[in-house]
C-alpha atoms as a PDB file:
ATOM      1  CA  UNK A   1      11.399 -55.108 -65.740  1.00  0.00           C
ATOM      2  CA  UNK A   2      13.635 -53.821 -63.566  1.00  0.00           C
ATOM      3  CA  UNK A   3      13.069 -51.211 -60.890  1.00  0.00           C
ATOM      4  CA  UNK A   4      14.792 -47.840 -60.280  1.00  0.00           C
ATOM      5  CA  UNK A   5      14.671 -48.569 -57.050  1.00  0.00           C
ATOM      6  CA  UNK A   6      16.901 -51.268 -57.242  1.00  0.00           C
ATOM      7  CA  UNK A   7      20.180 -49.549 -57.718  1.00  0.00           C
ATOM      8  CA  UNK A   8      21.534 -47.987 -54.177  1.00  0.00           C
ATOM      9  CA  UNK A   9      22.689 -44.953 -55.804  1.00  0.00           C
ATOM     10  CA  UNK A  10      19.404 -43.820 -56.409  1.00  0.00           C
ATOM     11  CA  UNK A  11      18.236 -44.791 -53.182  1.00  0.00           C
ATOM     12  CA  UNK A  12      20.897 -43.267 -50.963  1.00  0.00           C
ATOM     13  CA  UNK A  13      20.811 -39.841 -53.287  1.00  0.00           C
ATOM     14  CA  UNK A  14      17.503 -39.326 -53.225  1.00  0.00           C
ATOM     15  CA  UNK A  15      18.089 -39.442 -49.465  1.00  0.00           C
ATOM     16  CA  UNK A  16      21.304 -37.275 -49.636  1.00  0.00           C
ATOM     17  CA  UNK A  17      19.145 -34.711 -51.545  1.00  0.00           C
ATOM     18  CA  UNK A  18      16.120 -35.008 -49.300  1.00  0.00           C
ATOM     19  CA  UNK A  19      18.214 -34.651 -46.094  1.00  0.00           C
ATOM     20  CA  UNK A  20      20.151 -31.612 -47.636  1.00  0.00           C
ATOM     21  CA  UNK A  21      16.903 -29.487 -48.141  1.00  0.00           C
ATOM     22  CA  UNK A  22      16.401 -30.170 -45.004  1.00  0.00           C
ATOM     23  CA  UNK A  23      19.764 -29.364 -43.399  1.00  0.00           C
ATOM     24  CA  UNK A  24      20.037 -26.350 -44.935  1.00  0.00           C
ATOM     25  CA  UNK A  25      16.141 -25.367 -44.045  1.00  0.00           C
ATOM     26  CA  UNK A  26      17.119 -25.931 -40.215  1.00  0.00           C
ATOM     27  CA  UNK A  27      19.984 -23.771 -41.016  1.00  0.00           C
ATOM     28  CA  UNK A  28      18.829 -20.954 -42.548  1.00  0.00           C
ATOM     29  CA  UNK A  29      15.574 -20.447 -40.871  1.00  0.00           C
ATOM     30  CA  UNK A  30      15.788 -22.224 -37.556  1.00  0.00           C
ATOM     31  CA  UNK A  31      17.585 -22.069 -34.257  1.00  0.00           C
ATOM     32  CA  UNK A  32      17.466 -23.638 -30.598  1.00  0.00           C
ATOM     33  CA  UNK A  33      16.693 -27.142 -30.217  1.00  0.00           C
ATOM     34  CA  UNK A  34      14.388 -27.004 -32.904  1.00  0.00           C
ATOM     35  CA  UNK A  35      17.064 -27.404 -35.249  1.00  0.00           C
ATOM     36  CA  UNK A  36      18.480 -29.816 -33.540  1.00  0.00           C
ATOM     37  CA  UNK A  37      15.172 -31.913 -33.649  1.00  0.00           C
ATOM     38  CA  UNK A  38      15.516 -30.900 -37.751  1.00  0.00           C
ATOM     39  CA  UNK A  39      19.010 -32.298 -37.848  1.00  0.00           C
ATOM     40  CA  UNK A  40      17.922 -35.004 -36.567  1.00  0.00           C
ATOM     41  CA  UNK A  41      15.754 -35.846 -38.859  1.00  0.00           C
ATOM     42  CA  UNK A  42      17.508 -35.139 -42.116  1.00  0.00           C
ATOM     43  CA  UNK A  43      19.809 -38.014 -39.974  1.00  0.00           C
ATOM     44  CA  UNK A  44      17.304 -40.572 -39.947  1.00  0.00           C
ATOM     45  CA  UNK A  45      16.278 -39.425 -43.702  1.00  0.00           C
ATOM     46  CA  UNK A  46      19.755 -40.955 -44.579  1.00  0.00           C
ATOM     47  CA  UNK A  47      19.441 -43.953 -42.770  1.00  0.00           C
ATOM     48  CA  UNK A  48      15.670 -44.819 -43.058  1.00  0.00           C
ATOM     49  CA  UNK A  49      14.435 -43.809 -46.579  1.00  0.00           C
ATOM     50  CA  UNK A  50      16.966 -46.172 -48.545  1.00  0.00           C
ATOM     51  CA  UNK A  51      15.638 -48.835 -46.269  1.00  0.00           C
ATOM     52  CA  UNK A  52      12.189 -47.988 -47.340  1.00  0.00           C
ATOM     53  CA  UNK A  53      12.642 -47.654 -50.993  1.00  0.00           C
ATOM     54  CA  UNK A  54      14.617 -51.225 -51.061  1.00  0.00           C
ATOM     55  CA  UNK A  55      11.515 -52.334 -50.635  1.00  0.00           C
ATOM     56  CA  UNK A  56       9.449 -50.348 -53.134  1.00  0.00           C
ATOM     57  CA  UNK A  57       8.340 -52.099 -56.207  1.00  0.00           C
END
């Protein structure tokens, strides 16, 4: 049986959705470098968590 995991839509927009929360947290409620460091990290949310969930039976 097939995984959900297996098509890259679902991958990459869970991502997109994960990193967005966190975008707009680092927006709303943070400033300085700090949400910088947050930006960053919504970043690698988009690159690293489709990686991760390729992989994910």
């Amino acid at each position: 049986m097939p995984s959900i995991f297996d098509s890259p839509v679902v991958r990459y927009g869970i991502s997109l959705v994960n990193a967005a929360i966190i975008a707009i947290i680092a927006f709303v409620l943070l400033e300085g470098t700090i949400r910088w460091v947050a930006l960053g990290i919504a970043a690698l949310e988009i690159v690293v968590t489709p990686q991760i969930l390729k992989h994910a039976e």
